[in-house]
PDB file of N, CA and C in Angstrom:
ATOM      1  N   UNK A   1     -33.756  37.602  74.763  1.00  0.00           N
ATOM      2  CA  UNK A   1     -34.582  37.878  73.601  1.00  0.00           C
ATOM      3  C   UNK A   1     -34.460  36.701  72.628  1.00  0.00           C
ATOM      4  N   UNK A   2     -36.049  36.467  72.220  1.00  0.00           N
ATOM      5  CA  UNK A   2     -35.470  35.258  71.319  1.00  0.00           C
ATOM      6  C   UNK A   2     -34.658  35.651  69.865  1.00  0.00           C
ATOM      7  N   UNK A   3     -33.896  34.871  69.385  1.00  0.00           N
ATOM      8  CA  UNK A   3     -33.201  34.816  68.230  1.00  0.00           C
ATOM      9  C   UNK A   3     -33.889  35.440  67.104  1.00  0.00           C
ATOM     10  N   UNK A   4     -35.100  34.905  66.657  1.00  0.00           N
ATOM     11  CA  UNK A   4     -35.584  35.490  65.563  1.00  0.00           C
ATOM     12  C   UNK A   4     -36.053  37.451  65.720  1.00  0.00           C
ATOM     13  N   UNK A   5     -36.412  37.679  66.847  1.00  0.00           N
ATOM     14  CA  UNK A   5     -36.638  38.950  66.929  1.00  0.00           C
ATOM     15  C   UNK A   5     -35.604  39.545  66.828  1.00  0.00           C
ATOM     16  N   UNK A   6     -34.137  39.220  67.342  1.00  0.00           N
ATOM     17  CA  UNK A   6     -33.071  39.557  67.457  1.00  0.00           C
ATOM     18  C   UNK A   6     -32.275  39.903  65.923  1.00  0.00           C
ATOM     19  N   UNK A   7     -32.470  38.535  65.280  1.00  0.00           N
ATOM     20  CA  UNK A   7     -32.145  39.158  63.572  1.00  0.00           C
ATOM     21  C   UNK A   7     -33.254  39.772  63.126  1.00  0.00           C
ATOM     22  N   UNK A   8     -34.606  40.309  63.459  1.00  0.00           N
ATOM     23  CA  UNK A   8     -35.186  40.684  62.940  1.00  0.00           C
ATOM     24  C   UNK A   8     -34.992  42.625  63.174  1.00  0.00           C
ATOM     25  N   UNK A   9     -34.032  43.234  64.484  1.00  0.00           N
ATOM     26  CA  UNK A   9     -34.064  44.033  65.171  1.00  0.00           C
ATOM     27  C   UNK A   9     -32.957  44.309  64.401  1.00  0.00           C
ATOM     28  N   UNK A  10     -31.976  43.168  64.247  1.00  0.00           N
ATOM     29  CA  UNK A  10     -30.721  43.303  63.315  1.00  0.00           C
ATOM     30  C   UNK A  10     -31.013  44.266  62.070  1.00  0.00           C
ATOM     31  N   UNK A  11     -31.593  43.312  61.507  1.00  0.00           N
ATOM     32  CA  UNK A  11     -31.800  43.575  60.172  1.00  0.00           C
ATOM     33  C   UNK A  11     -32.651  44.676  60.079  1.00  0.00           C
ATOM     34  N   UNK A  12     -33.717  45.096  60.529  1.00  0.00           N
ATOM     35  CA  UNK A  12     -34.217  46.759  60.329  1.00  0.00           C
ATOM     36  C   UNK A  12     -32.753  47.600  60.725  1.00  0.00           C
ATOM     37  N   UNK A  13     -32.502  47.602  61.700  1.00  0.00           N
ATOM     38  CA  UNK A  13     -31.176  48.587  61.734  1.00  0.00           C
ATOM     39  C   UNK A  13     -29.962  48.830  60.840  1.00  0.00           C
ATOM     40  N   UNK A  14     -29.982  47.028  60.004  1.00  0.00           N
ATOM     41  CA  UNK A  14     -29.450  47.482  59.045  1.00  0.00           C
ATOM     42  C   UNK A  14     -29.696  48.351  57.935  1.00  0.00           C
ATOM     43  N   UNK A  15     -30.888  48.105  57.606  1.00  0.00           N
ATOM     44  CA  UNK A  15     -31.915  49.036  56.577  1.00  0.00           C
ATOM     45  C   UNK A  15     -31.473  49.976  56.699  1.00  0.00           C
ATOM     46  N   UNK A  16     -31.888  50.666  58.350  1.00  0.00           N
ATOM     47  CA  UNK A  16     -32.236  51.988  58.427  1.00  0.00           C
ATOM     48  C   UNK A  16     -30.806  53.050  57.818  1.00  0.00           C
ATOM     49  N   UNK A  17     -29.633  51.936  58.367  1.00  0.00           N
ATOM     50  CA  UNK A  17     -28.071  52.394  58.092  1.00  0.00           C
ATOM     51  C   UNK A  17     -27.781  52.328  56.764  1.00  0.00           C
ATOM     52  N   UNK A  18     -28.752  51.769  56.164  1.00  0.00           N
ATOM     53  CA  UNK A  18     -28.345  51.550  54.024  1.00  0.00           C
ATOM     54  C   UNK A  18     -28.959  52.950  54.104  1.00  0.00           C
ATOM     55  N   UNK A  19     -30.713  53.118  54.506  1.00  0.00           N
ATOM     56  CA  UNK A  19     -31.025  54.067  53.695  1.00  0.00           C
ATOM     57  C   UNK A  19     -30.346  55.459  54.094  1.00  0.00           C
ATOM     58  N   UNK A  20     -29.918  55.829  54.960  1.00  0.00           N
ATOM     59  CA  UNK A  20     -29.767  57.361  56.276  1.00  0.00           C
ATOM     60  C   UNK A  20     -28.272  57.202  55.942  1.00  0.00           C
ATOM     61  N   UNK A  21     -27.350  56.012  54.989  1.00  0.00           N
ATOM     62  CA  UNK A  21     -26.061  56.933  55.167  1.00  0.00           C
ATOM     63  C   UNK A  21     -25.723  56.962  52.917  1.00  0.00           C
ATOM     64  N   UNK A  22     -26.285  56.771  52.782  1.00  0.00           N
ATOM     65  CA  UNK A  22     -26.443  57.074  50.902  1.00  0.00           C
ATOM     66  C   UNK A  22     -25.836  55.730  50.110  1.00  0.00           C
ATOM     67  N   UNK A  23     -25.436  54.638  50.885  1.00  0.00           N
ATOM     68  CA  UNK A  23     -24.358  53.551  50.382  1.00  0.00           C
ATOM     69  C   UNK A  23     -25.500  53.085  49.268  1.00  0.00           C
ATOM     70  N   UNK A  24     -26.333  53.417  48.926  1.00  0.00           N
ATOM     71  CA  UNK A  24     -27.353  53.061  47.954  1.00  0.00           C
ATOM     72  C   UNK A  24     -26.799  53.642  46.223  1.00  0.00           C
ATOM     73  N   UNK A  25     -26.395  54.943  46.770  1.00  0.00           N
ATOM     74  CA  UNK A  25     -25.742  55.377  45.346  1.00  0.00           C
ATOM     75  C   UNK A  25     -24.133  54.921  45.096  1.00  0.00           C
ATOM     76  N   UNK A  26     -23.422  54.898  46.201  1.00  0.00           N
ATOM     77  CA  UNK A  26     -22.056  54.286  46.287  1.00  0.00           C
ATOM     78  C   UNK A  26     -21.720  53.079  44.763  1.00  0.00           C
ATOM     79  N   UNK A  27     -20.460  53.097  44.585  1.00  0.00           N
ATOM     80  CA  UNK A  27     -20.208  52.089  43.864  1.00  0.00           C
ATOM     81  C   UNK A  27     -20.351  50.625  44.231  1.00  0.00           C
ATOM     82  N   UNK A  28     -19.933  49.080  43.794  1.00  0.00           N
ATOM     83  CA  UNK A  28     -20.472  47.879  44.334  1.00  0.00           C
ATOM     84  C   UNK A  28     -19.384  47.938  44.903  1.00  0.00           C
ATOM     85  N   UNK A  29     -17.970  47.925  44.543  1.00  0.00           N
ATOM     86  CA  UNK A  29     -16.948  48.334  45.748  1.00  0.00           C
ATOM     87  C   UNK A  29     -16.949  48.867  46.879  1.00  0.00           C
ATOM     88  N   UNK A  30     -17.433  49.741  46.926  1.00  0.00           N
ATOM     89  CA  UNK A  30     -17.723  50.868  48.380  1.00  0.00           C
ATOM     90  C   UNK A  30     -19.061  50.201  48.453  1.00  0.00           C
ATOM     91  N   UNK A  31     -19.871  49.841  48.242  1.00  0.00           N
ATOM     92  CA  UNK A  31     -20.959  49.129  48.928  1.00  0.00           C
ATOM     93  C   UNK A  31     -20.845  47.852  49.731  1.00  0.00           C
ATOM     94  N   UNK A  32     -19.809  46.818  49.217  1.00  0.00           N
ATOM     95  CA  UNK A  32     -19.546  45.987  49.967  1.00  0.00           C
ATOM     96  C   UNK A  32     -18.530  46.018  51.165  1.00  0.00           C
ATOM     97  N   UNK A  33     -17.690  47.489  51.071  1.00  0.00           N
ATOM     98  CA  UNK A  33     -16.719  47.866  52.061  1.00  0.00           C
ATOM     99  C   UNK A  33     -17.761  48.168  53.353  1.00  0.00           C
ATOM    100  N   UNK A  34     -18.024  48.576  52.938  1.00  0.00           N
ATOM    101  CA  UNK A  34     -18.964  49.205  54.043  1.00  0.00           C
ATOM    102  C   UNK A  34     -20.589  48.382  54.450  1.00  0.00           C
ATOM    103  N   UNK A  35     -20.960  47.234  53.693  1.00  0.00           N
ATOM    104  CA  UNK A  35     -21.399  46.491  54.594  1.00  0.00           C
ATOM    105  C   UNK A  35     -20.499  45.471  55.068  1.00  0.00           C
ATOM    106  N   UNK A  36     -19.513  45.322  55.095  1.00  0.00           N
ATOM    107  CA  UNK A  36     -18.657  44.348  55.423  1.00  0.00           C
ATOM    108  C   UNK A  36     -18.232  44.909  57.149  1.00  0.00           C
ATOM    109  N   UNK A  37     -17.821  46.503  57.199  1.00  0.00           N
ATOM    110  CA  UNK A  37     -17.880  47.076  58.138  1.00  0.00           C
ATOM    111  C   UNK A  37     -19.589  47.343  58.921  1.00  0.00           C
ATOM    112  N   UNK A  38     -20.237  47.498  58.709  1.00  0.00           N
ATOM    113  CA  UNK A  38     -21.792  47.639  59.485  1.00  0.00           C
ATOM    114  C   UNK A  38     -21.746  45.858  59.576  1.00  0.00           C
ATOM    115  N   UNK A  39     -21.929  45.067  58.806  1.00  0.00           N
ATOM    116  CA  UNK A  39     -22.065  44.115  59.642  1.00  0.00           C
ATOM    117  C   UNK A  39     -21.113  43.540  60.730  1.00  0.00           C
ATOM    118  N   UNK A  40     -19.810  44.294  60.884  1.00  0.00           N
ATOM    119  CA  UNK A  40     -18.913  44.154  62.133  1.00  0.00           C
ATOM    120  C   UNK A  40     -19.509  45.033  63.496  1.00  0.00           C
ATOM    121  N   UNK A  41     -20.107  46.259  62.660  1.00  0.00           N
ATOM    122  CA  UNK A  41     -20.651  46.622  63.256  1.00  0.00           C
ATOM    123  C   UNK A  41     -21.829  46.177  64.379  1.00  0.00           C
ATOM    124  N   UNK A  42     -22.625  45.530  63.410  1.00  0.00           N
ATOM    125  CA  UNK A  42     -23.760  44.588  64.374  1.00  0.00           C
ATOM    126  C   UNK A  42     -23.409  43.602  64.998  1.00  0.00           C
ATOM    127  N   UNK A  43     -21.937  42.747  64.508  1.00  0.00           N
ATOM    128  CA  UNK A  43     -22.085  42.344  65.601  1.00  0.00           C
ATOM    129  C   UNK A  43     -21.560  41.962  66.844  1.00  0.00           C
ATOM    130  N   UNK A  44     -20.912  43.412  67.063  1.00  0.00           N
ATOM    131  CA  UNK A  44     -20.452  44.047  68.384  1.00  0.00           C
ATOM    132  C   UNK A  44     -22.296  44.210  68.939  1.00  0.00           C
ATOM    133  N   UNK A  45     -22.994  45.179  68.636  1.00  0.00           N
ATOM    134  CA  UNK A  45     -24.468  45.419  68.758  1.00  0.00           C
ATOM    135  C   UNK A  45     -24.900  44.222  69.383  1.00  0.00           C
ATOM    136  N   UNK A  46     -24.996  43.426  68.697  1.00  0.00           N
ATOM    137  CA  UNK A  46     -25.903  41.815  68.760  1.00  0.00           C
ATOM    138  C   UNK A  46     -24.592  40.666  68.849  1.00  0.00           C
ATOM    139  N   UNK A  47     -24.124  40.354  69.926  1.00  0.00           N
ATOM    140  CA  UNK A  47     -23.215  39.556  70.278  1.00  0.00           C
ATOM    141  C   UNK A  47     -23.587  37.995  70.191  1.00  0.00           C
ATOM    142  N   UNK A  48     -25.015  37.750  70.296  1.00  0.00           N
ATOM    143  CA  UNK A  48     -25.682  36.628  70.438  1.00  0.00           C
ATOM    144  C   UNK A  48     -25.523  36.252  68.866  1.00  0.00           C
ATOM    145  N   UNK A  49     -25.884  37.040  68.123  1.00  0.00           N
ATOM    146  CA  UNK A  49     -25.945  36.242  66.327  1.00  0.00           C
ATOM    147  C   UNK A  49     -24.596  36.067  66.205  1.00  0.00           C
ATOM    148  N   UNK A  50     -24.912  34.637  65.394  1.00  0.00           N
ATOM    149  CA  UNK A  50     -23.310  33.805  64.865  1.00  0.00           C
ATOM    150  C   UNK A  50     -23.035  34.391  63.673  1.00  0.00           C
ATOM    151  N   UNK A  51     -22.218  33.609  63.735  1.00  0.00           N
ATOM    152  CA  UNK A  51     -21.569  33.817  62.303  1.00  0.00           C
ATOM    153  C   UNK A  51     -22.497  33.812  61.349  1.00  0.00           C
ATOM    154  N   UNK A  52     -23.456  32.558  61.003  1.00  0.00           N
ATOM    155  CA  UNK A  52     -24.415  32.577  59.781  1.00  0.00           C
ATOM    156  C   UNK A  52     -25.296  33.217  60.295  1.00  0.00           C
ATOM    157  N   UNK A  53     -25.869  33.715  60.851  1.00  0.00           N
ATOM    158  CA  UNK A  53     -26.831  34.882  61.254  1.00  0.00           C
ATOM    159  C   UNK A  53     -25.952  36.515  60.441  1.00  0.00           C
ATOM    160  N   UNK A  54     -24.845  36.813  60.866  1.00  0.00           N
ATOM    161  CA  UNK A  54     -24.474  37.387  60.369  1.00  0.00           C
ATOM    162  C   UNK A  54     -24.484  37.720  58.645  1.00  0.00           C
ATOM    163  N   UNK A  55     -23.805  36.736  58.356  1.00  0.00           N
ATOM    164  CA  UNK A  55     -23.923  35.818  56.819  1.00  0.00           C
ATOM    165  C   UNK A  55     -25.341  36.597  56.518  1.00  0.00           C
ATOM    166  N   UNK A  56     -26.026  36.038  57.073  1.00  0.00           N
ATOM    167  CA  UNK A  56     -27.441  36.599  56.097  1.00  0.00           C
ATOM    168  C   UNK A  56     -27.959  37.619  55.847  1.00  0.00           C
ATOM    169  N   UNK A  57     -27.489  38.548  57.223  1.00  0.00           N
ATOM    170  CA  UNK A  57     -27.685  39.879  57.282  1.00  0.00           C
ATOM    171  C   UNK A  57     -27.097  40.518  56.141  1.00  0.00           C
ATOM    172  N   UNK A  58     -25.714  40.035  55.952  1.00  0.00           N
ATOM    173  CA  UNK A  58     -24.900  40.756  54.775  1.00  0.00           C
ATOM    174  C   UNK A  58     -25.553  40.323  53.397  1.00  0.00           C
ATOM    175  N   UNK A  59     -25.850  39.374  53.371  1.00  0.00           N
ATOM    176  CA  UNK A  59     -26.727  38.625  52.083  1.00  0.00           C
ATOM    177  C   UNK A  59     -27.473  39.556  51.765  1.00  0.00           C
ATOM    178  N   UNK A  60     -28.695  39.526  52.732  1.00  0.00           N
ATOM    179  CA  UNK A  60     -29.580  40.440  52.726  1.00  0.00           C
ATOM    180  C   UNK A  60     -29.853  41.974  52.517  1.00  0.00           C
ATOM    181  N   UNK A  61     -29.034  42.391  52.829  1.00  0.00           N
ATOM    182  CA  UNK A  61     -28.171  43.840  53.244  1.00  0.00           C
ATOM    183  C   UNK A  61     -27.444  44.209  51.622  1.00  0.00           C
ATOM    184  N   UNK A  62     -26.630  43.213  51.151  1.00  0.00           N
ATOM    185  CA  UNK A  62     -26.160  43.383  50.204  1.00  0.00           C
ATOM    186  C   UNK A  62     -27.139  43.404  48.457  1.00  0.00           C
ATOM    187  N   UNK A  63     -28.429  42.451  48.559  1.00  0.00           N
ATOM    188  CA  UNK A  63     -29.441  42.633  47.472  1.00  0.00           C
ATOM    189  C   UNK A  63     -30.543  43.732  47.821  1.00  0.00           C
ATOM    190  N   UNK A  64     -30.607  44.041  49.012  1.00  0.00           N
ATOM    191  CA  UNK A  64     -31.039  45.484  49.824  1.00  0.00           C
ATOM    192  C   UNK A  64     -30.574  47.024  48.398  1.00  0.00           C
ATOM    193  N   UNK A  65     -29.128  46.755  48.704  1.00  0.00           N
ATOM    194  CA  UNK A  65     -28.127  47.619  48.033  1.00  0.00           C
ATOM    195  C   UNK A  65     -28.646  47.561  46.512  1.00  0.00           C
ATOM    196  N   UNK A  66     -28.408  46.306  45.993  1.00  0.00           N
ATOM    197  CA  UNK A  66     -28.787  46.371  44.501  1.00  0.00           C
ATOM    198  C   UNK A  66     -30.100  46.562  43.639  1.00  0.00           C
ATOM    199  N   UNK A  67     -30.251  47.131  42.913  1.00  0.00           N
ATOM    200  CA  UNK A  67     -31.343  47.778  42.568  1.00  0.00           C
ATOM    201  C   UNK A  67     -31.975  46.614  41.319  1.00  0.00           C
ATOM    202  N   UNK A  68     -33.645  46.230  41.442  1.00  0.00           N
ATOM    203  CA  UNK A  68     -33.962  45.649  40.691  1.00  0.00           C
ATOM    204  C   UNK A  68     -34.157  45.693  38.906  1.00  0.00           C
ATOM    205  N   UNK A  69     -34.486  47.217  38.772  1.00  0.00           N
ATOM    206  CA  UNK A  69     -33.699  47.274  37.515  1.00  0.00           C
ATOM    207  C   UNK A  69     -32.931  48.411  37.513  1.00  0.00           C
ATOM    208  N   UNK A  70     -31.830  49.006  36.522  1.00  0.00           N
ATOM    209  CA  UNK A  70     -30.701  49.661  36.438  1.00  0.00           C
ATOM    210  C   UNK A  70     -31.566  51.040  35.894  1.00  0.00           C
ATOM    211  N   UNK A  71     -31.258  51.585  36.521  1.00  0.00           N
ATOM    212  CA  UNK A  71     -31.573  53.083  36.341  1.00  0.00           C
ATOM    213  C   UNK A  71     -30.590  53.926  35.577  1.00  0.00           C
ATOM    214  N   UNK A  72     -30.935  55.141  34.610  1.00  0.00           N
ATOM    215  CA  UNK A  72     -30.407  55.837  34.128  1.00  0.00           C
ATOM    216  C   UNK A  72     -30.557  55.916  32.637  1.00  0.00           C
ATOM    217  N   UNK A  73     -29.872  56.700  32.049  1.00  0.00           N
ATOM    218  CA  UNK A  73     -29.950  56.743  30.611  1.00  0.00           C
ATOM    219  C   UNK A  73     -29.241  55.420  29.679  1.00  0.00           C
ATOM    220  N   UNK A  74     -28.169  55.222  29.891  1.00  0.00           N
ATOM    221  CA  UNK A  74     -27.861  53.822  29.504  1.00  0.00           C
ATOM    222  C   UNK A  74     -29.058  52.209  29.364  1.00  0.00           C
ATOM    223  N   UNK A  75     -29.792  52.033  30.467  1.00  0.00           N
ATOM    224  CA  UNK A  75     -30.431  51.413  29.962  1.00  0.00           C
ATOM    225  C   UNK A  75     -32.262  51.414  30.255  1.00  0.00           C
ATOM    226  N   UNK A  76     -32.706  52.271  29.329  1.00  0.00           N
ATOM    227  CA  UNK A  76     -33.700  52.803  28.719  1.00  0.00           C
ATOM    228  C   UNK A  76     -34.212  51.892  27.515  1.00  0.00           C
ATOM    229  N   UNK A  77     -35.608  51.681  27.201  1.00  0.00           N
ATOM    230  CA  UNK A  77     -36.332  50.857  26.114  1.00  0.00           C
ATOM    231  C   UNK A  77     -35.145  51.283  25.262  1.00  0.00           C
ATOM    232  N   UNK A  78     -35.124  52.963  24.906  1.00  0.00           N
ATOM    233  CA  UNK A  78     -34.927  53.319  23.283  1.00  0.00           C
ATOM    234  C   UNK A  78     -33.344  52.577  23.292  1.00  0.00           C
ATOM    235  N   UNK A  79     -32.461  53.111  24.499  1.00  0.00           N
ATOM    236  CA  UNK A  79     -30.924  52.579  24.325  1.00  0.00           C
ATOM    237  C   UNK A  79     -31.080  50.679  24.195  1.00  0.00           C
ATOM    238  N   UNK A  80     -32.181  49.940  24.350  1.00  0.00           N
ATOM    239  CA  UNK A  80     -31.898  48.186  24.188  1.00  0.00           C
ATOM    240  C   UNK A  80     -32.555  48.309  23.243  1.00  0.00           C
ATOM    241  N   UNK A  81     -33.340  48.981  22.386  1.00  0.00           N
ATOM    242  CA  UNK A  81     -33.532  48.199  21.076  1.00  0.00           C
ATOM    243  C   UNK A  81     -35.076  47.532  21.455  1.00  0.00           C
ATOM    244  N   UNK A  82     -35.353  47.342  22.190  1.00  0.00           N
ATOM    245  CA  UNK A  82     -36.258  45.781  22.587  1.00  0.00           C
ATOM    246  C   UNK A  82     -37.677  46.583  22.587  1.00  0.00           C
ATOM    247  N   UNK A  83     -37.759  47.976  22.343  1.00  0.00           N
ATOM    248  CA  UNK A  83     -39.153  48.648  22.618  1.00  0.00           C
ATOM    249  C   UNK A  83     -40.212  48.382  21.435  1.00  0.00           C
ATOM    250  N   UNK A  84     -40.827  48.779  21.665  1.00  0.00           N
ATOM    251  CA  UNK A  84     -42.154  48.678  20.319  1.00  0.00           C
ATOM    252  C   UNK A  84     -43.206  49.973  20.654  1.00  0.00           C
ATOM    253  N   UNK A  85     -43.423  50.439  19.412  1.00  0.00           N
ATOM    254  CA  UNK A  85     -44.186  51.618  19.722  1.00  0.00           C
ATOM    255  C   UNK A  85     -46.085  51.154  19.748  1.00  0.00           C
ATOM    256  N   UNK A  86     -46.452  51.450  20.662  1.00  0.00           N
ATOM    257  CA  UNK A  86     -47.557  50.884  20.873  1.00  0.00           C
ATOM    258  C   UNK A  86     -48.952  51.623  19.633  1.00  0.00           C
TER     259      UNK A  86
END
């Protein structure tokens, strides 16, 4: 199989393992424990990806995890100040 399909087969499976086991709500501690383990995981799975193949998966895998903006009551327009009433 070529390489690129191969991290590409990678990397959905990683997805599928962020979204189907909750490491999304987890702390950044327990989020990086546990992709640190799934990507050992893969690559027993995918023996062919190196090391930096790996690398990226976790890269990837890991801003996967982090959320683009911060959710919750803490940071809300009214809690920064920065709102304007239209």
């Amino acid at each position: 199989m070529q390489k690129e399909k191969l991290m590409d087969r990678a990397r959905d499976e990683l997805f599928s393992h962020i979204n189907r086991c909750g490491v999304l709500q987890a702390t950044a501690d327990d989020q990086k424990v546990w992709m640190d383990e799934t990507i050992d995981y893969l690559a027993e799975r995918y023996p062919d990806l190196g090391d930096v193949d790996l690398d990226q998966l976790h890269a990837v895998g890991m801003r996967f995890c982090a959320p683009a903006l911060n959710h919750g009551s803490t940071s809300t327009a009214k809690t920064r100040g920065s709102a304007s009433v239209a």
